[in-house]
N, C-alpha and C. Protein backbone atom coordinates (compact mmCIF):
# COMPACT_ATOMS: atom_id res chain seq x y z
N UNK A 1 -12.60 -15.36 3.61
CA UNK A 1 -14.03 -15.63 3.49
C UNK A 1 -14.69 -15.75 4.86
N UNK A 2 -15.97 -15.28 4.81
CA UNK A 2 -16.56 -15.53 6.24
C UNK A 2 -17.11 -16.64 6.56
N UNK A 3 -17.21 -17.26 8.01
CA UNK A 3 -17.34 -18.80 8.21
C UNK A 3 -19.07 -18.99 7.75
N UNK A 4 -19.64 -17.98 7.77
CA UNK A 4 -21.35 -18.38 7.85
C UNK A 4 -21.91 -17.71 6.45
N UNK A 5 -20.93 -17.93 5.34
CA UNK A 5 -21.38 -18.07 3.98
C UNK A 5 -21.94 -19.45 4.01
N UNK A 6 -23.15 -19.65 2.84
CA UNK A 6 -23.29 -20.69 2.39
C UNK A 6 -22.44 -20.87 1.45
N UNK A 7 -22.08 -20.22 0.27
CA UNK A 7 -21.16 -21.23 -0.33
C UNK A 7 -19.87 -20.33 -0.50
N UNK A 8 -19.09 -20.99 0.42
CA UNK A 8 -17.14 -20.22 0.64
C UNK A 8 -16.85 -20.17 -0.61
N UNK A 9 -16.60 -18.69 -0.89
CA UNK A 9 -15.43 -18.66 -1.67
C UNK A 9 -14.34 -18.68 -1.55
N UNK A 10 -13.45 -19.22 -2.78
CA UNK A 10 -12.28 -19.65 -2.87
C UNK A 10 -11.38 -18.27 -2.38
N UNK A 11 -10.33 -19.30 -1.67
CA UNK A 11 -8.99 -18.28 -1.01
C UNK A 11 -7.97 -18.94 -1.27
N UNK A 12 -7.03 -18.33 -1.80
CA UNK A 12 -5.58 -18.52 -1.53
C UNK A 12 -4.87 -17.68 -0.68
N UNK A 13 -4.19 -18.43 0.62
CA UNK A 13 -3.88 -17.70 1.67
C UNK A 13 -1.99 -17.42 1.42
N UNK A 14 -1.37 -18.45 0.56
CA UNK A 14 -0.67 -18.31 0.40
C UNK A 14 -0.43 -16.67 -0.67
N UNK A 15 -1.20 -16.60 -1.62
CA UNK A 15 -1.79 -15.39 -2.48
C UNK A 15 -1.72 -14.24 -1.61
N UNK A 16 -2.89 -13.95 -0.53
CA UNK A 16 -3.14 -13.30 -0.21
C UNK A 16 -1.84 -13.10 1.09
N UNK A 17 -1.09 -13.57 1.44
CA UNK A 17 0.69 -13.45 2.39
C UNK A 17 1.26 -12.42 1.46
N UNK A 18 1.59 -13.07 -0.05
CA UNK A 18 1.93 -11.99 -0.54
C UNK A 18 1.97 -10.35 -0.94
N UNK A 19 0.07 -10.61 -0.88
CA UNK A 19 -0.37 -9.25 -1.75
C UNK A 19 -0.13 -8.08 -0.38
N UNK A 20 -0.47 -8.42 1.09
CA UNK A 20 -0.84 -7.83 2.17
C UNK A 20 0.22 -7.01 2.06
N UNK A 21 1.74 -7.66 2.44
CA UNK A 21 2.24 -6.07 2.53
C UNK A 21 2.77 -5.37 1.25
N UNK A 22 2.24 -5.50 0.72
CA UNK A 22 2.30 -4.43 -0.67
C UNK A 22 1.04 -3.55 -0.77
N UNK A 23 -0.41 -4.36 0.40
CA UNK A 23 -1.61 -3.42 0.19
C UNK A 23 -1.16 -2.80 1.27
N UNK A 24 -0.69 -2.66 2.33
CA UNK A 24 0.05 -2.43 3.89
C UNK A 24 0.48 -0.39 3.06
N UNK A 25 1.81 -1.42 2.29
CA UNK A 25 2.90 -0.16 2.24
C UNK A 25 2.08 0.96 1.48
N UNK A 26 0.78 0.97 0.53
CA UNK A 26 0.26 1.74 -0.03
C UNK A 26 -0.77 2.52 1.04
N UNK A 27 -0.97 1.91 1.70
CA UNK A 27 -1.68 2.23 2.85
C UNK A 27 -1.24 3.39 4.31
N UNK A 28 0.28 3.20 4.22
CA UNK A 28 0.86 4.05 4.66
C UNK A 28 1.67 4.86 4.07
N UNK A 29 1.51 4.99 2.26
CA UNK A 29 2.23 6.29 1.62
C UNK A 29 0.83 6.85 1.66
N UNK A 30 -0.14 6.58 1.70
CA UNK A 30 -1.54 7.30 1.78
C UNK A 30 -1.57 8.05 2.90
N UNK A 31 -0.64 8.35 3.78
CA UNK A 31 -0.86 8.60 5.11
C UNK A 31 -0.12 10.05 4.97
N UNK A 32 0.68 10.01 3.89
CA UNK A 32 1.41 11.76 3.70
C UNK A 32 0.53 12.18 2.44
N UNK A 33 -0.34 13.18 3.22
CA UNK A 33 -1.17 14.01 2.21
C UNK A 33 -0.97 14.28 0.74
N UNK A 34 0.41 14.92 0.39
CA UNK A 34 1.32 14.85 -0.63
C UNK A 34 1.04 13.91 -1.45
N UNK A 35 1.18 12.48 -1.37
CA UNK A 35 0.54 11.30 -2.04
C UNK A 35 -0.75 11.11 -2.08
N UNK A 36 -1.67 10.98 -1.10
CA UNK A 36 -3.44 11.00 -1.39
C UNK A 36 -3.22 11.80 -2.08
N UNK A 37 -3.10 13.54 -2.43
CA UNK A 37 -3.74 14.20 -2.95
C UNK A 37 -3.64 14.57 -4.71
N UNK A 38 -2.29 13.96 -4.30
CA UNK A 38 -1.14 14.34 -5.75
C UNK A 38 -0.97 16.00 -6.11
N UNK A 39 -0.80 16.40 -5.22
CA UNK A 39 0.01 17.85 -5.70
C UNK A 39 0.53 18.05 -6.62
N UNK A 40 1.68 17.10 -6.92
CA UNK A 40 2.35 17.36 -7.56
C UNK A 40 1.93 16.36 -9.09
N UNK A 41 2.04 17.61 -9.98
CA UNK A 41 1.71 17.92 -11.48
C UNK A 41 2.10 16.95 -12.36
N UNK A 42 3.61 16.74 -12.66
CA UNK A 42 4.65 16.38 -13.27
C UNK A 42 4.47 14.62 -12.62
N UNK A 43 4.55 13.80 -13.32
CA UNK A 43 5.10 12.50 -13.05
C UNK A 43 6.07 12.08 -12.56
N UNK A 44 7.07 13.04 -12.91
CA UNK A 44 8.77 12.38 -12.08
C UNK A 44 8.56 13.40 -11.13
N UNK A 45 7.76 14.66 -10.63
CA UNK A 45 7.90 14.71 -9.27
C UNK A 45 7.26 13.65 -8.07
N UNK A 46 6.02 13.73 -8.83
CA UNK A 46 5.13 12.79 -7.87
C UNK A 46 6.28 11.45 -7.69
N UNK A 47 6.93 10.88 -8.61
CA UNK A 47 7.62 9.56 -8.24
C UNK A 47 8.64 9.98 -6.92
N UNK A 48 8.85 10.82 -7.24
CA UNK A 48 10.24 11.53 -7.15
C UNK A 48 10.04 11.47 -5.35
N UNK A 49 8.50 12.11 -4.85
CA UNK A 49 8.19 11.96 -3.32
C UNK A 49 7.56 10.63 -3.05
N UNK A 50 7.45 10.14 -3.69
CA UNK A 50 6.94 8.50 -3.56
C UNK A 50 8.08 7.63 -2.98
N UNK A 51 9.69 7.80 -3.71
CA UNK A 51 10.39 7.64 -3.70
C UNK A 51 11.14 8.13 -1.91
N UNK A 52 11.00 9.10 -1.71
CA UNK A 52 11.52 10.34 -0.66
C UNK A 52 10.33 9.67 0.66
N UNK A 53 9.04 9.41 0.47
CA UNK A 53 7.91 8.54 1.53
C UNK A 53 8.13 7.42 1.69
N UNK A 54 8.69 6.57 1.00
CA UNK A 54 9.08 5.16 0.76
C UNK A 54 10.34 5.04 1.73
N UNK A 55 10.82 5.84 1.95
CA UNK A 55 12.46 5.75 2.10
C UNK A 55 12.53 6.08 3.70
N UNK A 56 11.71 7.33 4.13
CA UNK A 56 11.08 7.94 5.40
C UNK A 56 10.24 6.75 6.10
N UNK A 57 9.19 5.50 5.47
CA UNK A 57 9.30 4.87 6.22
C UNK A 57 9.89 3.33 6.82
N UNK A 58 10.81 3.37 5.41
CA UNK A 58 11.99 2.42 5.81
C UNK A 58 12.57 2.76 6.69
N UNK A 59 13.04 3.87 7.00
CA UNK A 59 13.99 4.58 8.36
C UNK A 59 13.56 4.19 9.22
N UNK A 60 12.07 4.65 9.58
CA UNK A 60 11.31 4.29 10.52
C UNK A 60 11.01 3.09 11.23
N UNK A 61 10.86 2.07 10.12
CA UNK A 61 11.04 0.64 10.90
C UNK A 61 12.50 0.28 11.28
N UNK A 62 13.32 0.89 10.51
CA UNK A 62 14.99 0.10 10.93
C UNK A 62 14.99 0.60 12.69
């Protein structure tokens, strides 16, 4: 919330620790075109490179 609301809305910061890197990791499968765009047709392909982007940037941080 911003400090120069008149009336703050409610935050849970503990809430929001959680949600971040799960909004994070969607944020960077958005980053291989393939996923923004959905090319792919079929449901178990699209998982299928979701799966294959997910994994590419686990590598990446290890």
């Amino acid at each position: 919330p911003r400090r120069k609301r008149r009336h703050p809305r409610a935050f849970d910061a503990q809430r929001y620790a959680q949600r971040h890197p799960v909004e994070r990791l969607f944020s960077r499968l958005k980053q291989f075109r393939r996923v923004a765009t959905r090319y792919e047709k079929l449901n178990a392909h699209f998982l299928a490179f979701i799966h294959l982007a997910a994994t590419v940037l686990w590598l990446r941080d290890c």
